[in-house]
Protein backbone atom coordinates (compact mmCIF):
# COMPACT_ATOMS: atom_id res chain seq x y z
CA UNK A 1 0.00 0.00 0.00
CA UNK A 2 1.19 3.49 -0.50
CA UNK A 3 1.89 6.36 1.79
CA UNK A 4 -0.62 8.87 2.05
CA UNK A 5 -0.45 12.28 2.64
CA UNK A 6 3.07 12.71 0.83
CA UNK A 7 2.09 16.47 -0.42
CA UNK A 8 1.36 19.03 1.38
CA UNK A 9 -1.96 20.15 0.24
CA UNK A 10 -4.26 17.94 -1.69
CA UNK A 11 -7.58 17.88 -3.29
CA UNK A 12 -10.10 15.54 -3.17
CA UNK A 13 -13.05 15.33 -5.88
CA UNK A 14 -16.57 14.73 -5.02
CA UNK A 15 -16.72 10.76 -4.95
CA UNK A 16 -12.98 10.16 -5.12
CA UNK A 17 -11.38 7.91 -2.25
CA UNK A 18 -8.09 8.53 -1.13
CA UNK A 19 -6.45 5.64 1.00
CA UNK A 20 -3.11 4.72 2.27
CA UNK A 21 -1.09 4.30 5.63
CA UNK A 22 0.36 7.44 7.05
CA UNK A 23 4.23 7.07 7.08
CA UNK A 24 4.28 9.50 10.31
CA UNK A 25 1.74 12.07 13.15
CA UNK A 26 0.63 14.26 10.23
CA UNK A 27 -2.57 17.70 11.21
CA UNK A 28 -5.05 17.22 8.00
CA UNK A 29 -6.44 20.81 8.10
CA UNK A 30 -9.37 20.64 5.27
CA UNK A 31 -9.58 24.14 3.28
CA UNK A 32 -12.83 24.18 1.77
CA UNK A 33 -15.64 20.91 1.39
CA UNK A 34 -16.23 18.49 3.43
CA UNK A 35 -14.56 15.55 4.36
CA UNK A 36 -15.07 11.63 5.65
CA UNK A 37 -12.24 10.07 7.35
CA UNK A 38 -12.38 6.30 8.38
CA UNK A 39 -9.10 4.71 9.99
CA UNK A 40 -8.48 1.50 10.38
CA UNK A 41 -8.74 -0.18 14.07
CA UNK A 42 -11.14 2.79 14.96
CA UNK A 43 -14.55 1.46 15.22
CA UNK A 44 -15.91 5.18 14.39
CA UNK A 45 -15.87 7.13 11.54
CA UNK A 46 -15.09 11.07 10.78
CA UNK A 47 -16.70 14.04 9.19
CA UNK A 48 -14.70 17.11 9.03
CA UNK A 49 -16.11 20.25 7.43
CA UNK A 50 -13.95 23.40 6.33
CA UNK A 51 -12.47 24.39 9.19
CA UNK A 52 -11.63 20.81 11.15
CA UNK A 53 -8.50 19.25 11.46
CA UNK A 54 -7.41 15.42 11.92
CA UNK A 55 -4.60 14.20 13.07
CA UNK A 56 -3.13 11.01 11.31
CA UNK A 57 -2.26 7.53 13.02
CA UNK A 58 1.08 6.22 11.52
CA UNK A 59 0.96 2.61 10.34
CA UNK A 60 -2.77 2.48 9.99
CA UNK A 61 -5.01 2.59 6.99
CA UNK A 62 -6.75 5.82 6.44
CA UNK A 63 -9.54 6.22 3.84
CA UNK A 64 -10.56 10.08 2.89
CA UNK A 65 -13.84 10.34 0.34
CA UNK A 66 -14.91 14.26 -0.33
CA UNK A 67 -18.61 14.71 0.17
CA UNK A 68 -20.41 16.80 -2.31
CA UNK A 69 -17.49 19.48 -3.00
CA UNK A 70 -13.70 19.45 -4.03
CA UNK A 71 -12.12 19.26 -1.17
CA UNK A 72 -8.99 20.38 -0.44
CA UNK A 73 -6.40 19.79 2.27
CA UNK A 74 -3.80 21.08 4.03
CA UNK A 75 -1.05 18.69 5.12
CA UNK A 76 0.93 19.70 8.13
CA UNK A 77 4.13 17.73 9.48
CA UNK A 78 5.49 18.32 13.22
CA UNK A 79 8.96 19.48 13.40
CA UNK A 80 9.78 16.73 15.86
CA UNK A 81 8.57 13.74 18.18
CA UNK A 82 8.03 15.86 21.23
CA UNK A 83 5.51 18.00 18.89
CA UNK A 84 4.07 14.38 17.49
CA UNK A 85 3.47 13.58 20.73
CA UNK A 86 1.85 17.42 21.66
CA UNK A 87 -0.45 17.03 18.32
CA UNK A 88 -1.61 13.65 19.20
CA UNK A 89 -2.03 13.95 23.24
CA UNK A 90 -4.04 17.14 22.66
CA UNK A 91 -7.25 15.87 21.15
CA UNK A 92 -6.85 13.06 23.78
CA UNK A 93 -7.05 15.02 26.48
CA UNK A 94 -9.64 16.79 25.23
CA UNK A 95 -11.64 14.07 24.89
CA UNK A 96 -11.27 12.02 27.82
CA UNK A 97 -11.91 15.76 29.73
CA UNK A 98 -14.94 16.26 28.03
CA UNK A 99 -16.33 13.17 29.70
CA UNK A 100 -15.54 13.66 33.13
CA UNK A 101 -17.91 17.06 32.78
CA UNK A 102 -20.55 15.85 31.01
CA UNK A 103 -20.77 12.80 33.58
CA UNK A 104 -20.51 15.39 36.11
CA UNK A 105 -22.75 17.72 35.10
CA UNK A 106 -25.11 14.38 34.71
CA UNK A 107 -24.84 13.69 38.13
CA UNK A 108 -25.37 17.17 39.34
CA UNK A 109 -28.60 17.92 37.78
CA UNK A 110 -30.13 14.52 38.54
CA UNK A 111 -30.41 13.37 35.14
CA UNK A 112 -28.40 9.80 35.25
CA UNK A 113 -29.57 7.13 36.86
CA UNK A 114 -25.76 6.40 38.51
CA UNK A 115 -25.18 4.11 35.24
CA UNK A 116 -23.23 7.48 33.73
């Protein structure tokens, strides 16, 4: 399989699909269109509108299919591992985060039944 993502903008015609496994931590930062993302090992898939950015998984298979729209795409490299690291533990963090105060907030208005 090739490696995806070798440019450092691309565009992505309504219908087309793009796949191949990332070689390295790469930022996706779509331009204009809209985008879905599916990556392999993931059991959930992606949408990212103009705007959104998504951060690659290196070794894995990635699949990109534009929506209605050219799509285009910014490709963005870190300079090093300790910024590969940053990029990916970000959104992580944010996620996990995110949680915690919605179960929270669950639990403070009386809304979950303790199964939260």
């Amino acid at each position: 399989m090739r490696s995806l993502f070798t440019k450092q903008s691309l565009t992505v015609l309504p219908g087309q699909v793009v796949s191949g496994i990332a070689g390295r931590v790469q930022t996706l930062r779509l331009r204009q269109g809209r985008l879905w993302i599916t990556v392999e090992g993931i059991p959930h898939d992606y949408w990212l509108s103009a705007g959104d950015t998504f951060t690659t998984l290196p070794g894995r298979l990635t699949v990109v299919e534009a929506d209605s729209a050219a799509s285009r795409i910014d490709v963005e490299s870190p300079a090093s591992w300790p910024d590969a690291l940053k990029t990916l533990a970000g959104p992580l963090a944010a996620r996990f985060a995110s949680r915690r105060t919605a179960t929270a907030s669950f639990k403070r208005h009386g809304t979950c039944s303790g199964n939260c």
